[in-house]
C-alpha atoms as a PDB file:
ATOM      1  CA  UNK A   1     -24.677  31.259  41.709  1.00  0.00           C
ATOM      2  CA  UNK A   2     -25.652  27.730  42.019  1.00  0.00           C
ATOM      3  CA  UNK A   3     -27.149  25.736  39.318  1.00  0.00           C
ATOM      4  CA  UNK A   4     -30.740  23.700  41.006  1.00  0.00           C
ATOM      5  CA  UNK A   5     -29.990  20.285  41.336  1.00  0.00           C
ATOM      6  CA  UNK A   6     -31.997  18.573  39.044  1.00  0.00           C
ATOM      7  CA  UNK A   7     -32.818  15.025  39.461  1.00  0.00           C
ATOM      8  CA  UNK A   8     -32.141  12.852  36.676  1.00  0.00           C
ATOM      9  CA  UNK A   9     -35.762  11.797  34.606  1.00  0.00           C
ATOM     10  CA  UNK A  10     -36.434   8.008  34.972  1.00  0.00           C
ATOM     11  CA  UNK A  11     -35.502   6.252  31.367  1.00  0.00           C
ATOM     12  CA  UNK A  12     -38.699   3.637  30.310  1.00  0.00           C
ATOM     13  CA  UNK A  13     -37.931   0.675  28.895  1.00  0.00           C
ATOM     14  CA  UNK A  14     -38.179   2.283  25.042  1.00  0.00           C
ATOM     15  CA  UNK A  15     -35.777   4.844  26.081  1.00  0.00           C
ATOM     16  CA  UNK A  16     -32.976   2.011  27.522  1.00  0.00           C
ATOM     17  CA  UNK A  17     -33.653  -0.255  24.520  1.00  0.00           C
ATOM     18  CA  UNK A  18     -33.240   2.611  22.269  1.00  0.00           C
ATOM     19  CA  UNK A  19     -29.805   3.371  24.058  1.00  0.00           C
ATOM     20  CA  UNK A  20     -28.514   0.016  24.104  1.00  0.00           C
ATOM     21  CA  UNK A  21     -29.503  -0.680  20.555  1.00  0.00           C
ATOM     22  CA  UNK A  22     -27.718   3.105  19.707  1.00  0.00           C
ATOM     23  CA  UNK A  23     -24.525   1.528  21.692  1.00  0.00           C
ATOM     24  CA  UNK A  24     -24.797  -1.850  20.246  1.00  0.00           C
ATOM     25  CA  UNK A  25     -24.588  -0.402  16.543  1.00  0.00           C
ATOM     26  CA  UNK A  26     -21.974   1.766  17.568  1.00  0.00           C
ATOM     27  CA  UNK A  27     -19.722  -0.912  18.789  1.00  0.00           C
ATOM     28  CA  UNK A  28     -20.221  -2.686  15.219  1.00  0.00           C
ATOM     29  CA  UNK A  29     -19.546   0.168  13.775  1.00  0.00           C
ATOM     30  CA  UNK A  30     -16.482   0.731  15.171  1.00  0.00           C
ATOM     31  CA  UNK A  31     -15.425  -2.900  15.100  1.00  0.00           C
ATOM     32  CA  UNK A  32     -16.014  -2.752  11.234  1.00  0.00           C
ATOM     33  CA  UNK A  33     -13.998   0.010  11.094  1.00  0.00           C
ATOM     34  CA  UNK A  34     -11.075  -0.718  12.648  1.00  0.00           C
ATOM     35  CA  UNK A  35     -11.155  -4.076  10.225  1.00  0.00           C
ATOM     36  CA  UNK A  36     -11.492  -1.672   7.390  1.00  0.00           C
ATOM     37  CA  UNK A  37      -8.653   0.475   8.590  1.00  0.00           C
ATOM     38  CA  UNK A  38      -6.690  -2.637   9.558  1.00  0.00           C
ATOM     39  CA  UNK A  39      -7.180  -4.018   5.685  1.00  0.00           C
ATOM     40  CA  UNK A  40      -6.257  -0.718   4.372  1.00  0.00           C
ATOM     41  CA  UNK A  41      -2.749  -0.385   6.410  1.00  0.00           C
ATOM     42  CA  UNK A  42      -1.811  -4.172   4.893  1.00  0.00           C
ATOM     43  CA  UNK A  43      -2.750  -2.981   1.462  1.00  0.00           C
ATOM     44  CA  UNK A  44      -0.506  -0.590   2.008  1.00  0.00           C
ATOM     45  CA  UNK A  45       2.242  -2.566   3.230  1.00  0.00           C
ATOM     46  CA  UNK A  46       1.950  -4.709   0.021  1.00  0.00           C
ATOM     47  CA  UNK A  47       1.765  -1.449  -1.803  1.00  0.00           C
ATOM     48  CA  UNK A  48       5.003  -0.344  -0.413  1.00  0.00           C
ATOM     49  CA  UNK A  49       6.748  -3.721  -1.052  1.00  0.00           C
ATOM     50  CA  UNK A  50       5.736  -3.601  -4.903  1.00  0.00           C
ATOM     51  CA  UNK A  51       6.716  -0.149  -5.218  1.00  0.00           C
ATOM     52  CA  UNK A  52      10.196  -1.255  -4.060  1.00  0.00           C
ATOM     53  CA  UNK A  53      10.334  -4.640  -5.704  1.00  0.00           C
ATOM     54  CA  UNK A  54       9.294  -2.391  -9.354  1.00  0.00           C
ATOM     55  CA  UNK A  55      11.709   0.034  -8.288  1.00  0.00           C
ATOM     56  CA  UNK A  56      14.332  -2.690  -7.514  1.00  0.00           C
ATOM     57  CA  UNK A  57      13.811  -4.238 -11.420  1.00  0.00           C
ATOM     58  CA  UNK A  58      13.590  -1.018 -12.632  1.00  0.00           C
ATOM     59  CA  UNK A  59      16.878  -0.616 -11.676  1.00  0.00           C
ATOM     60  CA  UNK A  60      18.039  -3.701 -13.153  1.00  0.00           C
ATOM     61  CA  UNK A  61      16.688  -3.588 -16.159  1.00  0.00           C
ATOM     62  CA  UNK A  62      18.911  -0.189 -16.468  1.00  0.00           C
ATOM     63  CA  UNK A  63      22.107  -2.118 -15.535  1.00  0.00           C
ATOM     64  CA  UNK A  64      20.483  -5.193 -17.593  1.00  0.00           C
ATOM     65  CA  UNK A  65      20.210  -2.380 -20.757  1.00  0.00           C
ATOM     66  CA  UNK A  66      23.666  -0.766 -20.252  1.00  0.00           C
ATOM     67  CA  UNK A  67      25.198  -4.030 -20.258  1.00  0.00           C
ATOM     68  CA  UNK A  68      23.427  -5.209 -23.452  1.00  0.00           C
ATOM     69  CA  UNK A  69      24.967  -1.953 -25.121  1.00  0.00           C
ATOM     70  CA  UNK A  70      28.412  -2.770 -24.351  1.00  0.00           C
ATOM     71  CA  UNK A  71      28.391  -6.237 -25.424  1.00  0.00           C
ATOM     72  CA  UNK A  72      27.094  -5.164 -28.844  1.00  0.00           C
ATOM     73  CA  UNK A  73      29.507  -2.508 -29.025  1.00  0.00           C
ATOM     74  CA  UNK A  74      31.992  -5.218 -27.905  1.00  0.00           C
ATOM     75  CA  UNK A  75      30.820  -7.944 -30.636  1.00  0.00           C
ATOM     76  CA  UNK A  76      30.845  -4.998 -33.430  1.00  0.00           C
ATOM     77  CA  UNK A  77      34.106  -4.611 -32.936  1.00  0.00           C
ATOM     78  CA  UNK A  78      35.140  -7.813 -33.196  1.00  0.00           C
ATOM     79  CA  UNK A  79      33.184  -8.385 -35.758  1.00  0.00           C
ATOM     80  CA  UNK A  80      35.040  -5.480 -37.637  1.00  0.00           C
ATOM     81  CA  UNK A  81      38.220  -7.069 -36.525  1.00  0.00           C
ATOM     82  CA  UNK A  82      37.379 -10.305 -38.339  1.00  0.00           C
ATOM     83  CA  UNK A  83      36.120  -8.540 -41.379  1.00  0.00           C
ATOM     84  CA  UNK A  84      39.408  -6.608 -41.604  1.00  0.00           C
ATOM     85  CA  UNK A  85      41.304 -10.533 -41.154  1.00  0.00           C
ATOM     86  CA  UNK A  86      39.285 -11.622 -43.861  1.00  0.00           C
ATOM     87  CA  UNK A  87      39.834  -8.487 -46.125  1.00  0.00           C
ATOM     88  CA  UNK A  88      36.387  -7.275 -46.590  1.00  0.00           C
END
């Protein structure tokens, strides 16, 4: 079963211009998009480098706190110690 060969309709002028304004939209579109994509991926990227720079002070702050602690603990007891010296 063979399909008739049909020959292809001649495209008027309205019917190119049509096309080519159809493909010249769809190039910007795409062009836009990729830009919009491209913008997104570096907002990413600086997403990802604050989340491990907040991550990365986070963690300090921890050591920062821990530290704090044991120096207090560290000057109360001296403090005690020169109390006692004293006789309070």
């Amino acid at each position: 079963m063979s399909m008739p060969h049909r020959e292809p309709e001649p495209l008027d002028s309205d019917s190119l211009g049509s096309l080519e304004d159809r493909i010249r939209r769809t190039v910007e579109l795409v062009t836009s998009l990729r830009a919009e994509r491209d913008a997104a991926f570096d907002e990413l990227a600086a997403a990802k480098k604050a989340a491990a720079e907040a991550l990365t002070l986070r963690e300090e702050i921890t050591e920062l706190r821990a530290e704090r602690k044991q120096v207090r603990v560290r000057i109360e007891k001296l403090l005690a110690q020169m109390d006692q010296v004293s006789g309070k």
